[in-house]
Protein backbone atom coordinates (compact mmCIF):
# COMPACT_ATOMS: atom_id res chain seq x y z
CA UNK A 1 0.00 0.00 0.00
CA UNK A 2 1.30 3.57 -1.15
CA UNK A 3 1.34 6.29 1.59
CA UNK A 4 0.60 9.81 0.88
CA UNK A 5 2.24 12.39 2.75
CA UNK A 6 0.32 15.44 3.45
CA UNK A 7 -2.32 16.67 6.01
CA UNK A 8 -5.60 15.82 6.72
CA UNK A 9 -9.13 17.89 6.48
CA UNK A 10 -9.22 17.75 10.32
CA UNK A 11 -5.95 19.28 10.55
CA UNK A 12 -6.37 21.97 8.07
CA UNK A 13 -9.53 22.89 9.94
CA UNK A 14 -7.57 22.86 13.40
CA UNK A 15 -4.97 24.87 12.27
CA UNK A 16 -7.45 27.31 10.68
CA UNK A 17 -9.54 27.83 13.70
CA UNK A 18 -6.38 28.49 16.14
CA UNK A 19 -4.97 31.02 13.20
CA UNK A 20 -8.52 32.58 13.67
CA UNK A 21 -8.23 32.73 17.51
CA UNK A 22 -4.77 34.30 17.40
CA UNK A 23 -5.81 36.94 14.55
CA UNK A 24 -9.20 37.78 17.30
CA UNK A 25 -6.69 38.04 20.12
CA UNK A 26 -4.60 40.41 18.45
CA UNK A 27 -7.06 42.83 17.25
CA UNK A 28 -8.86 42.68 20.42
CA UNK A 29 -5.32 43.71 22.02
CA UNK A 30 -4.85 46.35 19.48
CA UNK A 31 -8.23 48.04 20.14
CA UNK A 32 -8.50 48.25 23.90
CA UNK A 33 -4.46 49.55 23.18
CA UNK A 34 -5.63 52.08 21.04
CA UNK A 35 -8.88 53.10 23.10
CA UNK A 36 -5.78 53.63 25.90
CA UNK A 37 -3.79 55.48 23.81
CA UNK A 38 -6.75 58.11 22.70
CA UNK A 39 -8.14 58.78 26.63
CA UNK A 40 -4.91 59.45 27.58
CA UNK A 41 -4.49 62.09 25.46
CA UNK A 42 -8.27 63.33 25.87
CA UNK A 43 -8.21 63.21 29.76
CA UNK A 44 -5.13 65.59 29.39
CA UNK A 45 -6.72 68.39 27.89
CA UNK A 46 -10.29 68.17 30.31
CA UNK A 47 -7.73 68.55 33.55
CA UNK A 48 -6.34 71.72 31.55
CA UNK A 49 -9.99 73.05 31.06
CA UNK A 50 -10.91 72.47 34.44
CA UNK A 51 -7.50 73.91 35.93
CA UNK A 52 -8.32 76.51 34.16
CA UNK A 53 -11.78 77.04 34.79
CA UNK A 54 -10.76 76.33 39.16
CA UNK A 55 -8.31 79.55 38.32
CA UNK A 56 -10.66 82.16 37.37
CA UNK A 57 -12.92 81.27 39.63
CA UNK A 58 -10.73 81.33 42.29
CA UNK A 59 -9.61 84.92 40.61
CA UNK A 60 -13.23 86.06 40.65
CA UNK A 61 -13.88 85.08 43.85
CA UNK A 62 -11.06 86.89 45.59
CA UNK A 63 -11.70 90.02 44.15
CA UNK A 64 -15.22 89.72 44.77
CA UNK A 65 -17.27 92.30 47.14
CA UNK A 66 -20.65 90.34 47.90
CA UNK A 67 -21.36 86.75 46.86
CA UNK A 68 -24.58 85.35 46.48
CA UNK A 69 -26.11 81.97 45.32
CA UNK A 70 -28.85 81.84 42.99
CA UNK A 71 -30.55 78.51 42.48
CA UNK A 72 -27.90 76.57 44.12
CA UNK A 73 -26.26 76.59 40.46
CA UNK A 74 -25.81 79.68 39.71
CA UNK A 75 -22.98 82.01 41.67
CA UNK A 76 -23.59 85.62 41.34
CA UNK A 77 -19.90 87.98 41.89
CA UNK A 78 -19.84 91.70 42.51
CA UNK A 79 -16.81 92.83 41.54
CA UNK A 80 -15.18 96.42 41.64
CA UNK A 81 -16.44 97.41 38.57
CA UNK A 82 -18.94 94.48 37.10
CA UNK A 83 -20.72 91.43 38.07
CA UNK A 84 -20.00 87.72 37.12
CA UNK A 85 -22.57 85.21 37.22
CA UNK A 86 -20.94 81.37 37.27
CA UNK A 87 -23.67 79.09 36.44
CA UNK A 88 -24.38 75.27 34.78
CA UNK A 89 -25.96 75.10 31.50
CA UNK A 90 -28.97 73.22 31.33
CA UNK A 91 -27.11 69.86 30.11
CA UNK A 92 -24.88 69.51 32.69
CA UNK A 93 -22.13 69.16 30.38
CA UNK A 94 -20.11 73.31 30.48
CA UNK A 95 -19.85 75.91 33.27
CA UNK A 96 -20.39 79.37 32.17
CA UNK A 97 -19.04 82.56 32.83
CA UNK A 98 -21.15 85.52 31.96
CA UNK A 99 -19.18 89.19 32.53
CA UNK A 100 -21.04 91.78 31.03
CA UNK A 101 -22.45 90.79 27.58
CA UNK A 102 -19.59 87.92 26.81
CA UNK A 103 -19.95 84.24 28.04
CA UNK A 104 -16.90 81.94 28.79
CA UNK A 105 -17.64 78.22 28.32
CA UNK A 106 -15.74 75.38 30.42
CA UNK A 107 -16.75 72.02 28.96
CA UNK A 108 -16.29 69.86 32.05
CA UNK A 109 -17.33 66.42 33.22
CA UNK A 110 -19.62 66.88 35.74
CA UNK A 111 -22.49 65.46 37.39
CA UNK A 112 -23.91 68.51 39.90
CA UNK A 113 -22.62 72.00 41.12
CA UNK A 114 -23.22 72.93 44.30
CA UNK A 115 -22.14 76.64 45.71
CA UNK A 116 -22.47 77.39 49.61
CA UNK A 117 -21.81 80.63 51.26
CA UNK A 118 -19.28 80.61 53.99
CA UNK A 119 -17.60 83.15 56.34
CA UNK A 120 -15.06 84.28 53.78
CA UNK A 121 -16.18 82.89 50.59
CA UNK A 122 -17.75 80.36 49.07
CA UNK A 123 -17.65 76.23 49.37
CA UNK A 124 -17.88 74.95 45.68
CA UNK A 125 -18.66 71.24 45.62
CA UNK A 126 -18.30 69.07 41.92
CA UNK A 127 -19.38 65.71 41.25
CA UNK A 128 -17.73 64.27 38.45
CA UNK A 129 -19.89 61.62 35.87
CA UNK A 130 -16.99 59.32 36.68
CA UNK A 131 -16.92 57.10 39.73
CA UNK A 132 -14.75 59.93 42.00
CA UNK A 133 -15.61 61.11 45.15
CA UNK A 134 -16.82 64.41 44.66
CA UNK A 135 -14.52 67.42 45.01
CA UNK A 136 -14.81 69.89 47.64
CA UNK A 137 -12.73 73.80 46.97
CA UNK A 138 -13.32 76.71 49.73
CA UNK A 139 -12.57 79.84 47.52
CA UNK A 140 -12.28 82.83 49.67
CA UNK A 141 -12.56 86.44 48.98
CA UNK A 142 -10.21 89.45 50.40
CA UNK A 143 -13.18 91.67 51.16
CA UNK A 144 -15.07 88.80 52.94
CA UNK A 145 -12.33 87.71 54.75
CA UNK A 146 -12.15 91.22 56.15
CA UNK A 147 -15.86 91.46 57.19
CA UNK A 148 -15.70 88.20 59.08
CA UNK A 149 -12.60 89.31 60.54
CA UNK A 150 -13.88 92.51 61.56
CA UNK A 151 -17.44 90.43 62.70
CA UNK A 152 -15.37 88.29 65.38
C-alpha cells in the first residue's frame, strides 16, 4: 500500500480555527491599546480646562465684594467694577461665565454643582460623571475675609 504524505481535512480545519483565535486576540489587544492610547491624550486636555476654569474662579472670587447663590447653580460675583454670574448650563455638560455681555464656556465632566456661602467665601462642591468622590474647593474672597474678621 502507497502512503501519501500530506495533512488531513481535520488538521487543516484545526490549524485554521487556532490562526482565527490568534488573529481575534490580536485585534482585540490592538483596540483596547488604542482606546488607551486616545483617553490618555483626551483626559489631558479636560484637567487643563478644568485647571483653568478652578483659576478664574478662584480669581473672581477673591476680588469679589458680595457673593450670592442663585438657584444653588448659579454664583452671582460683585466685583469692583462688574458682576460675574458662574452658572451650569442646562445639560450639565459646560460651566459658564457671563461678565457683562460675553460668556466663557468650560466644557467639564460633571455630574452637579453645588455653591455654599461661607464666612469668607464660598464652598464649591463638583461631582464628576466618573466614579470619584466628589470634590470639595473653599474659595475665599479678600473683602469677605475682612468682614468676618472685623465680625469676630
Amino acid at each position: 500500500m502507497k502512503q501519501h504524505r500530506g495533512i488531513t481535512l481535520v488538521e487543516m480545519i484545526y490549524v485554521l480555527s487556532l490562526c482565527m483565535f490568534l488573529t481575534l486576540l490580536t485585534s482585540m489587544l490592538f483596540m483596547t491599546s488604542t482606546r488607551l492610547i486616545q483617553a490618555q491624550y483626551t483626559s489631558k486636555p479636560k484637567l487643563q480646562q478644568l485647571d483653568g476654569m478652578i483659576a478664574t474662579l478662584r480669581q473672581d472670587v477673591w476680588a469679589s465684594q458680595h457673593v450670592s447663590v442663585i438657584a444653588n447653580h448659579t454664583l452671582e460675583l460683585s466685583l469692583p467694577k462688574q458682576k460675574v454670574v458662574w452658572s451650569v448650563n442646562d445639560d450639565i455638560t459646560q460651566i459658564v461665565r457671563t461678565e457683562n455681555d460675553t460668556q466663557r464656556y468650560f466644557p467639564v465632566d460633571i455630574a452637579m454643582l453645588n455653591w455654599t456661602i461661607v464666612a469668607g467665601g464660598v464652598d464649591v462642591e463638583v461631582h464628576t460623571s466618573s466614579q470619584f468622590e466628589p470634590v470639595s474647593m473653599r474659595l475665599l474672597s479678600a473683602q469677605l475675609l475682612k468682614e468676618a474678621q472685623h465680625d469676630q
